[in-house]
Protein backbone atom coordinates (compact mmCIF):
# COMPACT_ATOMS: atom_id res chain seq x y z
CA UNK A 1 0.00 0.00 0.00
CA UNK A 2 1.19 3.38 -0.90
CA UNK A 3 1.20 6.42 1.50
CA UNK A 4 -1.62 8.22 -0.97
CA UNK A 5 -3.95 5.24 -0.59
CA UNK A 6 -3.60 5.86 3.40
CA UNK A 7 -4.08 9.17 3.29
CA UNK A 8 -6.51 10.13 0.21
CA UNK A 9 -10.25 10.01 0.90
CA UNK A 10 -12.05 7.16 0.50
CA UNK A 11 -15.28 6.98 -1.74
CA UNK A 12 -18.06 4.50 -1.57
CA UNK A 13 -21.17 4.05 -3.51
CA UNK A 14 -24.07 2.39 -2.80
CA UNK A 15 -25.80 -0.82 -4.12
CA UNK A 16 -29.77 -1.60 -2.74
CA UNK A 17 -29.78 -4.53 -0.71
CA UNK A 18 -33.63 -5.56 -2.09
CA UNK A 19 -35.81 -7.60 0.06
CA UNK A 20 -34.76 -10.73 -1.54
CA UNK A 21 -31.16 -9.83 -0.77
CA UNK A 22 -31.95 -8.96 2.70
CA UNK A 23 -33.68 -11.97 3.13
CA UNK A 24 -31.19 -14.48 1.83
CA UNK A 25 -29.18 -12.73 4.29
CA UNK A 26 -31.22 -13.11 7.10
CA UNK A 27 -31.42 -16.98 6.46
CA UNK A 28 -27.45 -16.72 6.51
CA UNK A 29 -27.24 -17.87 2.47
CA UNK A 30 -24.73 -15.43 1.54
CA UNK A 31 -24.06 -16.68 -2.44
CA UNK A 32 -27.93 -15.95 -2.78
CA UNK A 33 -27.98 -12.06 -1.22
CA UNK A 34 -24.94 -11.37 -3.68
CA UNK A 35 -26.42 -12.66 -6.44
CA UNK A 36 -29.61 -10.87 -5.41
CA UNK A 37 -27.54 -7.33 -5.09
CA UNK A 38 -25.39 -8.10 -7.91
CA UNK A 39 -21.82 -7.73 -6.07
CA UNK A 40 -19.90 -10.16 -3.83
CA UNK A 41 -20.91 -9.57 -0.04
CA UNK A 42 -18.52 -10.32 2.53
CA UNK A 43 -19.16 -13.18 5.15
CA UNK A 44 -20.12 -10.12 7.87
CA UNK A 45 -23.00 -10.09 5.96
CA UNK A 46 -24.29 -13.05 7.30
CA UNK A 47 -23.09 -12.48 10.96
CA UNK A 48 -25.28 -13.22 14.08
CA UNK A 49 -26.07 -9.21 14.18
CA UNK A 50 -25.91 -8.37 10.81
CA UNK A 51 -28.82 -11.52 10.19
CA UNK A 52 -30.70 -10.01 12.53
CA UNK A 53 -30.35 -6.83 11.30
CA UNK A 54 -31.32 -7.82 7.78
CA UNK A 55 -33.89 -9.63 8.19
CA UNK A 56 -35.56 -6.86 10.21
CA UNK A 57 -35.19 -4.36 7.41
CA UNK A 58 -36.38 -7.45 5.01
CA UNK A 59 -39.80 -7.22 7.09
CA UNK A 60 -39.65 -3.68 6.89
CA UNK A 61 -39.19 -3.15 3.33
CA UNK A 62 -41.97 -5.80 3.19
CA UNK A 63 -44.77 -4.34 5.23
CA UNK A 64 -43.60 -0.49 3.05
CA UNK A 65 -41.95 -0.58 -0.04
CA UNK A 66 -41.94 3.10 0.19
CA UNK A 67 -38.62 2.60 2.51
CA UNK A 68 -36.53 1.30 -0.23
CA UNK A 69 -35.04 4.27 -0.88
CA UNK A 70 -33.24 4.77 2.38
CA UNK A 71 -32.93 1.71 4.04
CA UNK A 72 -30.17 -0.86 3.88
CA UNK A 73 -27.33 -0.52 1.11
CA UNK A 74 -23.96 -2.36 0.37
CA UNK A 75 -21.46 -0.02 0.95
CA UNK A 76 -18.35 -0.29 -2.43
CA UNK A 77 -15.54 0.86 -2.33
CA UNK A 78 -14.32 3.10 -5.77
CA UNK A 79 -12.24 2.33 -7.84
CA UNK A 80 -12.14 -1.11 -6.82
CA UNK A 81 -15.44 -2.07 -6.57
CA UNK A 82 -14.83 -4.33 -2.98
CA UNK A 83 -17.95 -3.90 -0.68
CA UNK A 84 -16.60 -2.66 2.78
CA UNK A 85 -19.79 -1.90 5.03
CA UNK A 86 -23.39 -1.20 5.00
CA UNK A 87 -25.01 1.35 5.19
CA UNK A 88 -28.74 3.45 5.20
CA UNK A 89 -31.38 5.09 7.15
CA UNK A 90 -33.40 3.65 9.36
CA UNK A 91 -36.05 4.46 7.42
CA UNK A 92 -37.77 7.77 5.35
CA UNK A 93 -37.99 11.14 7.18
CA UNK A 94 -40.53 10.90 10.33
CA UNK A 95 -43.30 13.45 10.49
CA UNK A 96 -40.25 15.98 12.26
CA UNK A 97 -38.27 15.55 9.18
CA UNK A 98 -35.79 13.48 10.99
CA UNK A 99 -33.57 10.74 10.25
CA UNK A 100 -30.73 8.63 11.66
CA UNK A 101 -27.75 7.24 10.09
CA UNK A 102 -26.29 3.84 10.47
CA UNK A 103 -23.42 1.75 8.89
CA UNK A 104 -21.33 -1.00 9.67
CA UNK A 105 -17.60 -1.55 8.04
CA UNK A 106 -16.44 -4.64 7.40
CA UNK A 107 -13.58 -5.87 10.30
CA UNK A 108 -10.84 -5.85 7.90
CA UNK A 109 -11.50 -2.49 6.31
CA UNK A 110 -11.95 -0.43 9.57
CA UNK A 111 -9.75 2.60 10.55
CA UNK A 112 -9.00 3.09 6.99
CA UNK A 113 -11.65 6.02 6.34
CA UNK A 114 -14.63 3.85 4.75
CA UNK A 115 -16.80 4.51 7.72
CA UNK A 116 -16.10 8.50 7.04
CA UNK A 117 -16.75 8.03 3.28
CA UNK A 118 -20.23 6.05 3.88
CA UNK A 119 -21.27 9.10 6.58
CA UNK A 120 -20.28 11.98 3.99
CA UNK A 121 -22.76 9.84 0.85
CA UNK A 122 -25.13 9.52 3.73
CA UNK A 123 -25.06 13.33 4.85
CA UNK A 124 -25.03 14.49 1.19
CA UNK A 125 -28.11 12.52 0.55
CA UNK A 126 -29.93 13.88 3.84
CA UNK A 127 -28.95 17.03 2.69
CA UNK A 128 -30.60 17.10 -0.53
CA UNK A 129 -33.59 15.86 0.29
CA UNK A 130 -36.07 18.31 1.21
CA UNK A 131 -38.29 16.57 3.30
CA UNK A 132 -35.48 15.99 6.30
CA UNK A 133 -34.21 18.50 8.65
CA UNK A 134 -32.72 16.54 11.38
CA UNK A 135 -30.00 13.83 11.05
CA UNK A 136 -29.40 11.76 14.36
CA UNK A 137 -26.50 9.55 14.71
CA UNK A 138 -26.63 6.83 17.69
CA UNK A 139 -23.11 6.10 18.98
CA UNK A 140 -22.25 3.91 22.11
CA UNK A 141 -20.26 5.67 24.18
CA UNK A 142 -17.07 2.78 23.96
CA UNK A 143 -17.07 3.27 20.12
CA UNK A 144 -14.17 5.52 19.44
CA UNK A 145 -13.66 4.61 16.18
CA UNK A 146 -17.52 5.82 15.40
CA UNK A 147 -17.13 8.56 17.77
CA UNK A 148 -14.26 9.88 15.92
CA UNK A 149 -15.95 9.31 12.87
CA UNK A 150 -18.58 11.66 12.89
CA UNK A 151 -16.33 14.44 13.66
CA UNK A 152 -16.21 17.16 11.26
CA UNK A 153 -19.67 16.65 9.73
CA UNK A 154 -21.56 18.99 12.58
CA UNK A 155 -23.13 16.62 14.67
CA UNK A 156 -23.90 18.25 18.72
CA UNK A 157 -24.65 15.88 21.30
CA UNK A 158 -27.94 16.10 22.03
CA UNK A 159 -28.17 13.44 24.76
CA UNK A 160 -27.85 9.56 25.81
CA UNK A 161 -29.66 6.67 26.47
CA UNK A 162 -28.86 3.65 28.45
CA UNK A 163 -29.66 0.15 29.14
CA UNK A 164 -28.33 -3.06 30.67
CA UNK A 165 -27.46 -5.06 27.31
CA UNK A 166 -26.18 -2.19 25.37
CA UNK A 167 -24.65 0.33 27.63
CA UNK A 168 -25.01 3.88 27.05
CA UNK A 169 -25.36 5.21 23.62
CA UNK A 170 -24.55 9.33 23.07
CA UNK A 171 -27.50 10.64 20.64
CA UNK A 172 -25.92 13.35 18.30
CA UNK A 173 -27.77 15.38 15.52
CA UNK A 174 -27.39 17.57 12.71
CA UNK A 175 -29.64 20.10 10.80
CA UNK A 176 -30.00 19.29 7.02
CA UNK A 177 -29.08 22.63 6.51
CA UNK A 178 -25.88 22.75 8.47
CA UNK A 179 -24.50 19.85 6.75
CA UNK A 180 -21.18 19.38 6.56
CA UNK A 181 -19.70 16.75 3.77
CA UNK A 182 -16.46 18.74 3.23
């Protein structure tokens, strides 16, 4: 690896993760939800958390197609065209105009700047839609890497939550129009 691949930002795109897809990777069947998305998943697709994560978004998307468009992508990597996270919405803008952010990066991709690259696509596509004004980000408080990730972009702290299983989790926001993707 060369010192400008360390140091040059990363760039992602996105590829929809259908309901098919999510469901084939749900039921753990990896070689189906690629085919189904048309790239090459990585086996942290079909983790214990990232099955049960799909397959709730699967349901989702099923009950309201109307989600599609913000829920649950495969995160690529460009040029290269290797998939190195997911990421999405949670869903469409609620009836405040708010939505929250979430993405996952592959184990052996982290700390290399794919987590920032997925957040700035993310922000950018909050940001031009005119229906949200709030972005929320959910961090536990132990993620530093996550913590660290979503500096920059504008996010306050806006509060926490806590509970026994997940520990506390720092609630951070951002107006649309503040938006920073710089």
């Amino acid at each position: 690896m060369n010192n400008e691949s360390l140091t040059s930002p990363k760039r992602v795109r996105f590829v929809e993760l259908n309901a098919k897809a999510l469901r084939a990777l749900a039921d753990g069947d990896l070689a189906a939800g690629s085919a189904e998305a048309g790239v090459a998943l990585d086996e942290h697709f079909v983790g214990e958390r990232a099955r049960w994560i799909f397959g709730y978004r699967a349901d989702q998307l099923t009950k309201d197609p109307s989600v599609a468009p913000w829920i649950a992508r495969a995160a690529v990597s460009e040029p290269d065209g290797i998939v190195v996270g997911d990421a999405g919405f949670h869903g469409p803008p609620d009836e405040a105009g708010m939505v929250e952010v979430g993405y996952t990066v592959v184990p052996r991709y982290r700390r290399q700047g794919y987590a920032r690259a997925m957040l700035r696509a993310l922000l950018a596509r909050a940001a031009a839609d005119p229906g949200v004004r709030t972005v929320r980000a959910r961090i536990s408080s132990d993620n530093t890497a996550s913590l660290a990730s979503i500096k920059g972009f504008g996010f306050t702290r806006v509060g926490e939550q806590g509970d026994e299983h997940e520990g506390i989790t720092i609630i951070f926001e951002v107006p649309a129009d503040a938006i920073q993707v710089g």
